[in-house]
C-alpha atoms as a PDB file:
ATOM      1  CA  UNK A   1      -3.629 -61.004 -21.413  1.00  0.00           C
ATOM      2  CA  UNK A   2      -3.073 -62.847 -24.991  1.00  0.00           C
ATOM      3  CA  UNK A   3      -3.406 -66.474 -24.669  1.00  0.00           C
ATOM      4  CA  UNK A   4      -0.331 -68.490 -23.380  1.00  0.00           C
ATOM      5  CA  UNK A   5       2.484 -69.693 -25.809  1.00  0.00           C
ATOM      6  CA  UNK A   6       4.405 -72.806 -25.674  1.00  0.00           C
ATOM      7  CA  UNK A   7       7.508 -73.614 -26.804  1.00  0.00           C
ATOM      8  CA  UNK A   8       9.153 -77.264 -26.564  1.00  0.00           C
ATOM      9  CA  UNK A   9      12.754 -77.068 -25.881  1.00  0.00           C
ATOM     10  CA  UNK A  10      15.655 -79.553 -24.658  1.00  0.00           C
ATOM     11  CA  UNK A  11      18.290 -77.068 -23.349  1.00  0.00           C
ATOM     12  CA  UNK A  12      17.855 -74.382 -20.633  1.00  0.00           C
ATOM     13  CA  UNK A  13      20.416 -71.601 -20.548  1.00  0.00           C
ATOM     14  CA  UNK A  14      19.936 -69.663 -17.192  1.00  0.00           C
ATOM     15  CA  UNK A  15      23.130 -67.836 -15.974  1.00  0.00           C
ATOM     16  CA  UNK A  16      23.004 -65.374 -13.077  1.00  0.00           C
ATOM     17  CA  UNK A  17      24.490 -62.364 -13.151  1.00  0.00           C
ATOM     18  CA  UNK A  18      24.697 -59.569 -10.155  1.00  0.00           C
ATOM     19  CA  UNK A  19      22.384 -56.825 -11.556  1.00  0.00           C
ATOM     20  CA  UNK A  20      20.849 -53.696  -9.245  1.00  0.00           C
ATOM     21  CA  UNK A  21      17.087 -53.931  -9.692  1.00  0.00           C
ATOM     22  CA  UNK A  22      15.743 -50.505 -10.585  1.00  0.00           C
ATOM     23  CA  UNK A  23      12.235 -51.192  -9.557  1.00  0.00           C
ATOM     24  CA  UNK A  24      13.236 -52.878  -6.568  1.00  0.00           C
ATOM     25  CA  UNK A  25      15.347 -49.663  -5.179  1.00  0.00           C
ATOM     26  CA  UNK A  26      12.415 -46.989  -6.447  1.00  0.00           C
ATOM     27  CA  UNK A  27       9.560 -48.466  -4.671  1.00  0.00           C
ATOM     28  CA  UNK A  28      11.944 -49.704  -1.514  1.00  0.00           C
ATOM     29  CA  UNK A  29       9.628 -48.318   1.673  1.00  0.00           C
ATOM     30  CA  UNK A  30       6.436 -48.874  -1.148  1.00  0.00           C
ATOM     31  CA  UNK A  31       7.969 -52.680  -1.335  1.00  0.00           C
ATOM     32  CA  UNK A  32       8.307 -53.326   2.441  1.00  0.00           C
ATOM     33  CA  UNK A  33       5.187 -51.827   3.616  1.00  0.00           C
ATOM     34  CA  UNK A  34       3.409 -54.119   1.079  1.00  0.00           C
ATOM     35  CA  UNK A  35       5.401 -56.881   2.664  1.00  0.00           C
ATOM     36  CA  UNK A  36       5.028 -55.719   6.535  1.00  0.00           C
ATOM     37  CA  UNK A  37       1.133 -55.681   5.519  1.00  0.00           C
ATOM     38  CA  UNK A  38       1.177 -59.251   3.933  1.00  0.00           C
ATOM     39  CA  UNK A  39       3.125 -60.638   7.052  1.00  0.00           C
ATOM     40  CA  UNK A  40       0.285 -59.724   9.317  1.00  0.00           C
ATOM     41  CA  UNK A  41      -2.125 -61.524   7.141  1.00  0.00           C
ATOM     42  CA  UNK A  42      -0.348 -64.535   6.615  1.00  0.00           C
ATOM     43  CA  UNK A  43       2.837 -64.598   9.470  1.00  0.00           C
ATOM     44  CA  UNK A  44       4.291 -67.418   7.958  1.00  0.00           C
ATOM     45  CA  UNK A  45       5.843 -65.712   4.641  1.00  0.00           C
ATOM     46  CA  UNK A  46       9.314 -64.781   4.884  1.00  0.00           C
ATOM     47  CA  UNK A  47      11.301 -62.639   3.090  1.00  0.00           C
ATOM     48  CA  UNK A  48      14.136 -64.766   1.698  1.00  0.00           C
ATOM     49  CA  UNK A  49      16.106 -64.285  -1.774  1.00  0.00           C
ATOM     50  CA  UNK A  50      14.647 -65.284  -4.924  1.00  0.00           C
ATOM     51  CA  UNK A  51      16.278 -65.278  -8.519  1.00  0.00           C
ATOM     52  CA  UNK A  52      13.914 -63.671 -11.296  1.00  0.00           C
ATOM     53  CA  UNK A  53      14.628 -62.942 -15.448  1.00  0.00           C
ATOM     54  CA  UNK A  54      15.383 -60.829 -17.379  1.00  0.00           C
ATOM     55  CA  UNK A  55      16.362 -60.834 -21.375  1.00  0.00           C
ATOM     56  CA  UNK A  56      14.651 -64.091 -22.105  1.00  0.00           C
ATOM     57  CA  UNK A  57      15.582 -65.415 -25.740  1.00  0.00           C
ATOM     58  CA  UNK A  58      13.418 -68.639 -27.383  1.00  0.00           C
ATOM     59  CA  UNK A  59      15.742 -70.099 -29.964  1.00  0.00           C
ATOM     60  CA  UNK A  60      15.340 -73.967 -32.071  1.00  0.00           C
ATOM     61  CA  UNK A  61      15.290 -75.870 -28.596  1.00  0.00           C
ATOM     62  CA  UNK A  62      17.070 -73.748 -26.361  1.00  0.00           C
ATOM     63  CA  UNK A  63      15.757 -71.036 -23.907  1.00  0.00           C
ATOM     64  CA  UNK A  64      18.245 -68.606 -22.949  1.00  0.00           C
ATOM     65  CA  UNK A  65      17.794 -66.067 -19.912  1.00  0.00           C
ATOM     66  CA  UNK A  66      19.563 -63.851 -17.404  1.00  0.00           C
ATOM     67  CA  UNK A  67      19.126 -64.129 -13.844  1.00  0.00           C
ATOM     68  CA  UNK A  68      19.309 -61.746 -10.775  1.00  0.00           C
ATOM     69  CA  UNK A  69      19.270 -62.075  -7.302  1.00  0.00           C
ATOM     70  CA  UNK A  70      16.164 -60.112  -5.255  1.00  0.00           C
ATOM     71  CA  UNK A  71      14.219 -60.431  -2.570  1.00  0.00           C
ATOM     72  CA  UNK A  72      11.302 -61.890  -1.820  1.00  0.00           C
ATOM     73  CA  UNK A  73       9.438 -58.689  -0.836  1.00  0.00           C
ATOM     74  CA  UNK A  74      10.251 -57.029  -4.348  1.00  0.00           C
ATOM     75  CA  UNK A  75       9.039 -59.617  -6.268  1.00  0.00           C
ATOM     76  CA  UNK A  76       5.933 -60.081  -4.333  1.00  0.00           C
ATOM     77  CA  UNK A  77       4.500 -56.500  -4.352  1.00  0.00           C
ATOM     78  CA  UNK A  78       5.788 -56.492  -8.150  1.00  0.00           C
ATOM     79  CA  UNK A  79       3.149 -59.369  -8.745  1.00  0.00           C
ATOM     80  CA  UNK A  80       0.694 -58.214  -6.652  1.00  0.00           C
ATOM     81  CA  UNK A  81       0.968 -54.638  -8.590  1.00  0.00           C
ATOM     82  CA  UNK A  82       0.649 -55.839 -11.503  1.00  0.00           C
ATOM     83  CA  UNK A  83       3.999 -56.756 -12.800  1.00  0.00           C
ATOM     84  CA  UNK A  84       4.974 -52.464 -13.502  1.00  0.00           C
ATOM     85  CA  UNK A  85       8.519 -53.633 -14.794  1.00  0.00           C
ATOM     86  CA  UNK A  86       7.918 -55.423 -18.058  1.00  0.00           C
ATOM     87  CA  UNK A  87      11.688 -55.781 -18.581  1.00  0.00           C
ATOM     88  CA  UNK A  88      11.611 -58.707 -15.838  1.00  0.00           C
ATOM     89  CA  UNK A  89       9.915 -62.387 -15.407  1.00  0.00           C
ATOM     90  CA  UNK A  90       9.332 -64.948 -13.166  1.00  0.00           C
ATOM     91  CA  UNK A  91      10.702 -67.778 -14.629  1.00  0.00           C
ATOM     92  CA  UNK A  92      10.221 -71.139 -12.517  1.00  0.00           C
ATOM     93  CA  UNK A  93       9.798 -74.865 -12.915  1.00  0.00           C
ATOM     94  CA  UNK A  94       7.125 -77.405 -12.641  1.00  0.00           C
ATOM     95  CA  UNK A  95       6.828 -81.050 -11.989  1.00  0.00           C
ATOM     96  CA  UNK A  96       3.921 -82.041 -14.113  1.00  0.00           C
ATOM     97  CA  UNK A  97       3.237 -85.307 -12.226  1.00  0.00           C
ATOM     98  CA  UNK A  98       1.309 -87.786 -14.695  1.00  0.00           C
ATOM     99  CA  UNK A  99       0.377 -91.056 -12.986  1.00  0.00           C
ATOM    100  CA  UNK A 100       0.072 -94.678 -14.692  1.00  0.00           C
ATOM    101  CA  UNK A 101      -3.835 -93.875 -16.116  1.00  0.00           C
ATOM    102  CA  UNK A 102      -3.348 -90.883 -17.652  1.00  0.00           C
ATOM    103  CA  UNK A 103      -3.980 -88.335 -14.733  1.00  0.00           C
ATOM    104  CA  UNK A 104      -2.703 -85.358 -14.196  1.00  0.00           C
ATOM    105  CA  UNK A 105      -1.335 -84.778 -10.221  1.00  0.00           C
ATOM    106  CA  UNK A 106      -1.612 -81.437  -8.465  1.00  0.00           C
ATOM    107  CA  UNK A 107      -1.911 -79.641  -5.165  1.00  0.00           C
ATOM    108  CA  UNK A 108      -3.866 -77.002  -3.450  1.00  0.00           C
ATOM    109  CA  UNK A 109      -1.845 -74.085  -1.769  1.00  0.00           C
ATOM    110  CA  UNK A 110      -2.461 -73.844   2.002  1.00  0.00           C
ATOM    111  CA  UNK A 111      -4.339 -71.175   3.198  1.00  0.00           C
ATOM    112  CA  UNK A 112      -0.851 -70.120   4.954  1.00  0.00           C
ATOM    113  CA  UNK A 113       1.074 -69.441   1.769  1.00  0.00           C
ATOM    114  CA  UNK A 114       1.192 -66.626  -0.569  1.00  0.00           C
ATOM    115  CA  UNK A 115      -0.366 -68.245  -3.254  1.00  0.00           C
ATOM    116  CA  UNK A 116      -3.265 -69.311  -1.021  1.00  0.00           C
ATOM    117  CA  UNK A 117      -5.834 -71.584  -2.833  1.00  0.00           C
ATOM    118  CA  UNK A 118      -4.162 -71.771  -6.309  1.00  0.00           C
ATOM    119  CA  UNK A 119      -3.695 -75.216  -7.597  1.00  0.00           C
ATOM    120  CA  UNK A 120      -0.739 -76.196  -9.672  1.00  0.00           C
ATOM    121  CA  UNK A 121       2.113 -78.465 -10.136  1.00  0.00           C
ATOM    122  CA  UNK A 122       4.954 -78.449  -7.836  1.00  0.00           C
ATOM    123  CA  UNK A 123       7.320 -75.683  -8.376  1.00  0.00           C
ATOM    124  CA  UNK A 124       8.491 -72.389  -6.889  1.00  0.00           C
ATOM    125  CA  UNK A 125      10.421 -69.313  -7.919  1.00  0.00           C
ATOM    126  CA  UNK A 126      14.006 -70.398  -7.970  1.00  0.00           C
ATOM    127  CA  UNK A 127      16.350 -69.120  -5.434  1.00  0.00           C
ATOM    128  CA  UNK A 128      19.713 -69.692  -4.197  1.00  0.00           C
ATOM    129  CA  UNK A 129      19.735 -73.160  -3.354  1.00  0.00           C
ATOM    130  CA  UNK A 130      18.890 -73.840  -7.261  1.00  0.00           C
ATOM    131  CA  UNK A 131      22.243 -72.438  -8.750  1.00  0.00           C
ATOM    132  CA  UNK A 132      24.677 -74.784  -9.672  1.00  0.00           C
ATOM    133  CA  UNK A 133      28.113 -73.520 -11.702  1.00  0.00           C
ATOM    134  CA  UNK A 134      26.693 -69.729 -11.651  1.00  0.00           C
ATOM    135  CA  UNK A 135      23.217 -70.506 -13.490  1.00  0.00           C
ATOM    136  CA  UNK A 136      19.745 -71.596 -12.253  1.00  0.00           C
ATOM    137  CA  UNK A 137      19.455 -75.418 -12.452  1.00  0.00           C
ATOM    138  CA  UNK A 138      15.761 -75.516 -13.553  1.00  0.00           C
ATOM    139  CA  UNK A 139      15.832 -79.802 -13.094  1.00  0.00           C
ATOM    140  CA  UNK A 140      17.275 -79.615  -9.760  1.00  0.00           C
ATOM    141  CA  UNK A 141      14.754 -77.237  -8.694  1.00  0.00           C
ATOM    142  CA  UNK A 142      12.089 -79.128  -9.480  1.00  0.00           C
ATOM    143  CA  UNK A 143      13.221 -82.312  -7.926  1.00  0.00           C
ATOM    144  CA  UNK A 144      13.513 -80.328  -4.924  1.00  0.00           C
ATOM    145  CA  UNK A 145       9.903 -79.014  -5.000  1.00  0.00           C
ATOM    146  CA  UNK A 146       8.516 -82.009  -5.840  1.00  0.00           C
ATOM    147  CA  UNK A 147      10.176 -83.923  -3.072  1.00  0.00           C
ATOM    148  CA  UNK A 148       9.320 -81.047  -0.863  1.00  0.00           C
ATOM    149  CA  UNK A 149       5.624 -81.051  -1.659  1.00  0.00           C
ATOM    150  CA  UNK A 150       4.368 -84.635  -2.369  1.00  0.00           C
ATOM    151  CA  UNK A 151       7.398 -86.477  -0.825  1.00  0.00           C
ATOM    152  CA  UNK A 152       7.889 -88.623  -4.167  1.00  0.00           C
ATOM    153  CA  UNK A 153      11.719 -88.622  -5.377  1.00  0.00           C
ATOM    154  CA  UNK A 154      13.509 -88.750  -8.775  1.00  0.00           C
ATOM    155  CA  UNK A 155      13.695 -92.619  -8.551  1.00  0.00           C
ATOM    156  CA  UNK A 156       9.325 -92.544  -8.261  1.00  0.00           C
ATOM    157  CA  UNK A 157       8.721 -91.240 -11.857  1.00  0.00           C
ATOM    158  CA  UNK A 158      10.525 -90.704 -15.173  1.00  0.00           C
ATOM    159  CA  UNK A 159      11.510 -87.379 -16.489  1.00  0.00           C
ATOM    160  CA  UNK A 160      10.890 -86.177 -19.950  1.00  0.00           C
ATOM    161  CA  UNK A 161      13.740 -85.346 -21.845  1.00  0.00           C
ATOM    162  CA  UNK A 162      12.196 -81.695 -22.407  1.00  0.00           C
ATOM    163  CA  UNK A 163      10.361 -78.579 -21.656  1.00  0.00           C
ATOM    164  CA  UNK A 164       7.388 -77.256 -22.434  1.00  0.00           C
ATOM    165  CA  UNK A 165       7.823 -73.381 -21.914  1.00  0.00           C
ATOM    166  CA  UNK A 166       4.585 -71.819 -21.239  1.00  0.00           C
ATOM    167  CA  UNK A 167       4.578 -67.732 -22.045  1.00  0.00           C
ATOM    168  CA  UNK A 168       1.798 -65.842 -19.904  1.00  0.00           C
ATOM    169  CA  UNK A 169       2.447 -62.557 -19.393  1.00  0.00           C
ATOM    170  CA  UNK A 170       5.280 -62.082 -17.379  1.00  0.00           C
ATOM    171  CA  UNK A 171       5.552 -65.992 -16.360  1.00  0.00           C
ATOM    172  CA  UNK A 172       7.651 -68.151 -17.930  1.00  0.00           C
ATOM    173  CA  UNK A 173       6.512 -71.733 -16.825  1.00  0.00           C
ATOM    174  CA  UNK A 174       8.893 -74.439 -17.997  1.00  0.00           C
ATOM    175  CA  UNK A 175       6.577 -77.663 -17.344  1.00  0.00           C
ATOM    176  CA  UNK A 176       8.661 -81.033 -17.696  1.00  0.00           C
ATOM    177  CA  UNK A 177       6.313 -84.224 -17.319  1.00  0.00           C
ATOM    178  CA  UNK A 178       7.224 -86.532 -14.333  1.00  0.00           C
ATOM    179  CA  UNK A 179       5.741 -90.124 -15.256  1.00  0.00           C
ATOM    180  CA  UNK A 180       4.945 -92.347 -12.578  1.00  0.00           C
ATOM    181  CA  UNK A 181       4.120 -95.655 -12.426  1.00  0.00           C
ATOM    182  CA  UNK A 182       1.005 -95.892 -10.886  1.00  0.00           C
ATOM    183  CA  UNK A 183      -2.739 -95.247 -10.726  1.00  0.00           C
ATOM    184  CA  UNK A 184      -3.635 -91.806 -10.290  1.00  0.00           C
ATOM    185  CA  UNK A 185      -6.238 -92.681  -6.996  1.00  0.00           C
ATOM    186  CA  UNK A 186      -3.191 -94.561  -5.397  1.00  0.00           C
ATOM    187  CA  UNK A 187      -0.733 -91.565  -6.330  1.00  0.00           C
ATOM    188  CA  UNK A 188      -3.252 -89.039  -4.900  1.00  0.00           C
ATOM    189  CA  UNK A 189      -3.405 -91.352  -1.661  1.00  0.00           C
ATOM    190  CA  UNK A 190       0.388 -91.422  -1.180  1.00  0.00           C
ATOM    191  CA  UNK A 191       0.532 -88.323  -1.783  1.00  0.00           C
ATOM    192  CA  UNK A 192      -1.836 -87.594   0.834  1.00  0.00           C
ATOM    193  CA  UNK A 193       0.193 -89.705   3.400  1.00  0.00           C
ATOM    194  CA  UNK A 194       2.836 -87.725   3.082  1.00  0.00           C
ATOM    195  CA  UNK A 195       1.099 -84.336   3.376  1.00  0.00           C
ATOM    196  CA  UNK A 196      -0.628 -86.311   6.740  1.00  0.00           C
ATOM    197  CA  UNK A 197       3.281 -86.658   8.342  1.00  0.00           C
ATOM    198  CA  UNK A 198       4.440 -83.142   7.806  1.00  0.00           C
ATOM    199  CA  UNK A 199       4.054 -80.302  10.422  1.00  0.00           C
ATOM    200  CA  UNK A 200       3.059 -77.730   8.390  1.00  0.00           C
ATOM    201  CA  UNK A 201       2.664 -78.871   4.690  1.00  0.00           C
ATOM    202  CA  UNK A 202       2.139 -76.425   1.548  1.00  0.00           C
ATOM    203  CA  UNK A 203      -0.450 -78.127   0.323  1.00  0.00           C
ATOM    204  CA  UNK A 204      -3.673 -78.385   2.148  1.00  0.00           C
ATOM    205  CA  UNK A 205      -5.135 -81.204  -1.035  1.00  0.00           C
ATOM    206  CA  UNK A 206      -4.261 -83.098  -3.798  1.00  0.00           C
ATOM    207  CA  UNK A 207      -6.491 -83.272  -7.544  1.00  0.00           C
ATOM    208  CA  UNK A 208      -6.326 -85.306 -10.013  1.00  0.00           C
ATOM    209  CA  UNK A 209      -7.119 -84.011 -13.777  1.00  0.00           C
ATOM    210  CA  UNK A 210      -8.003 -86.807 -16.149  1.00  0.00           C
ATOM    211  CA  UNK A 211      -9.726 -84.089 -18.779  1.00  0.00           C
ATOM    212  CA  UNK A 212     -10.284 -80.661 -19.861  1.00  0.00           C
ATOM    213  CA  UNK A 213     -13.506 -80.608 -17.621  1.00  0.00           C
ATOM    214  CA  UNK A 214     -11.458 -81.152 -14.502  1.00  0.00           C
ATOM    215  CA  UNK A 215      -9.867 -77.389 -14.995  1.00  0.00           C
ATOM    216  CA  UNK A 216     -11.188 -75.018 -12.640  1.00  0.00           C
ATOM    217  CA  UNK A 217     -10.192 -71.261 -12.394  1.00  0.00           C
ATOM    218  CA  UNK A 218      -8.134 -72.069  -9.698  1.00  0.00           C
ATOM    219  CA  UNK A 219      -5.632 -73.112 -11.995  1.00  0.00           C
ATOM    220  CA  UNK A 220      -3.005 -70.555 -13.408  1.00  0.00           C
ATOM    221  CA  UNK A 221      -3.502 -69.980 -17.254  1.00  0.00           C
ATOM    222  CA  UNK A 222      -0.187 -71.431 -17.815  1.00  0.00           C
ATOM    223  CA  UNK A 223      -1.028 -74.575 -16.642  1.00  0.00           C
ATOM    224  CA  UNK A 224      -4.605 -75.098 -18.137  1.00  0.00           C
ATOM    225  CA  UNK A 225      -2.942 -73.873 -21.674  1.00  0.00           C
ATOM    226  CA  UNK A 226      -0.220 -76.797 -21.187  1.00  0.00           C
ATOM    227  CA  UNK A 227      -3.058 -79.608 -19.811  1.00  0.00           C
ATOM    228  CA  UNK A 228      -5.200 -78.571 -23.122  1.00  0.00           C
ATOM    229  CA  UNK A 229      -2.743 -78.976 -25.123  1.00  0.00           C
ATOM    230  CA  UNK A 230      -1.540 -82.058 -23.933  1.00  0.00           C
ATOM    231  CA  UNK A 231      -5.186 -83.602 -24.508  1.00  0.00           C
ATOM    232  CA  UNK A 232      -5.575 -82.014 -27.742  1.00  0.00           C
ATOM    233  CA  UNK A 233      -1.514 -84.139 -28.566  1.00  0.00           C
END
């Protein structure tokens, strides 16, 4: 894989549009016996409907993109094949939590999710719940993964006016800093409290970054390409 790109932009323009999935109908009983095997290793994955995309275009500070409705199952044996389609992407959004001190807030996947282990930002592959007037509504999504995660709401932090867009292979991350006014050890222990009052949280721990050295290969490339650059700025 080449190294990341990143592209700074103000404006997101994500409309969905009904389009038939060629992959997705090929590989169908390929797609949900991958799926049927996955269940049995982690029962608590379901497959609901997720919004992927396709014709991305990077222009002055705009990223423009279509859309399309699948399910979950597709795009999970997709990624675990090794992306086949190149004419598709996940495109998602992250909450780059920063506290007061500089730090850098993220989580640790429970062992019950797909992305078991992996540490990142909040975010998630958009689905329905994130369209709003027939496109994807990045923001709102990640308000509603952050809230969902950590339990912290848009009036805890302040929201940079743009978007870093971080190109990895077939990700398109679109990072937007969350600023929050306090100490990174005091985030990370609210945080926690939160994750301690939930039945069944997504995150089984919390890091903070306050350097390059703090990256571990846990971390997607996307994200330790946008935390290096952001200590390089």
């Amino acid at each position: 894989m080449t190294d990341p790109r990143i592209h700074r932009v103000t404006a997101l323009d994500l409309p969905v549009r009904p389009w038939p999935w060629p992959f997705a109908t090929k590989w169908r009983a390929d797609i949900d016996a991958h799926f049927a095997a996955k269940q049995r290793e982690k029962p608590k994955i379901w497959n609901g409907r997720v919004l992927l995309g396709r014709n991305p275009v990077l222009g002055g500070e705009r990223l423009c993109a279509e859309y399309f409705e699948t399910d979950f199952a597709s795009f999970l044996a997709w990624r675990d094949w090794g992306f086949p389609d190149q004419s598709v992407f996940n495109g998602f959004g992250m909450g780059a939590l920063r506290s007061r001190d500089g730090a850098f807030v993220m989580g640790e996947m429970g062992q019950h999710t797909a992305n078991a282990g992996r540490i990142y930002f909040p975010s998630g592959t958009p689905d329905l719940a994130d369209i709003r007037d027939d496109a994807v509504d990045i923001a709102g999504s990640v308000g509603r993964e952050v809230e969902e995660e950590t339990g912290l709401t848009p009036a805890d932090y302040r929201a940079s006016p743009h978007w870093d867009c971080v190109l990895a292979g077939r990700a398109v991350a679109m990072i937007r800093i969350l600023q929050v006014d306090m100490p990174g050890e005091a985030l990370r222990r609210r945080i926690e409290a939160n994750l301690a009052g939930q039945q069944m949280p997504e995150l089984s721990a919390i890091h903070l970054v306050r350097s390059a050295s703090d990256l571990t290969a846990a971390m997607p490339r996307f994200v330790t390409a946008f935390i290096e650059s952001r200590f390089a700025g």
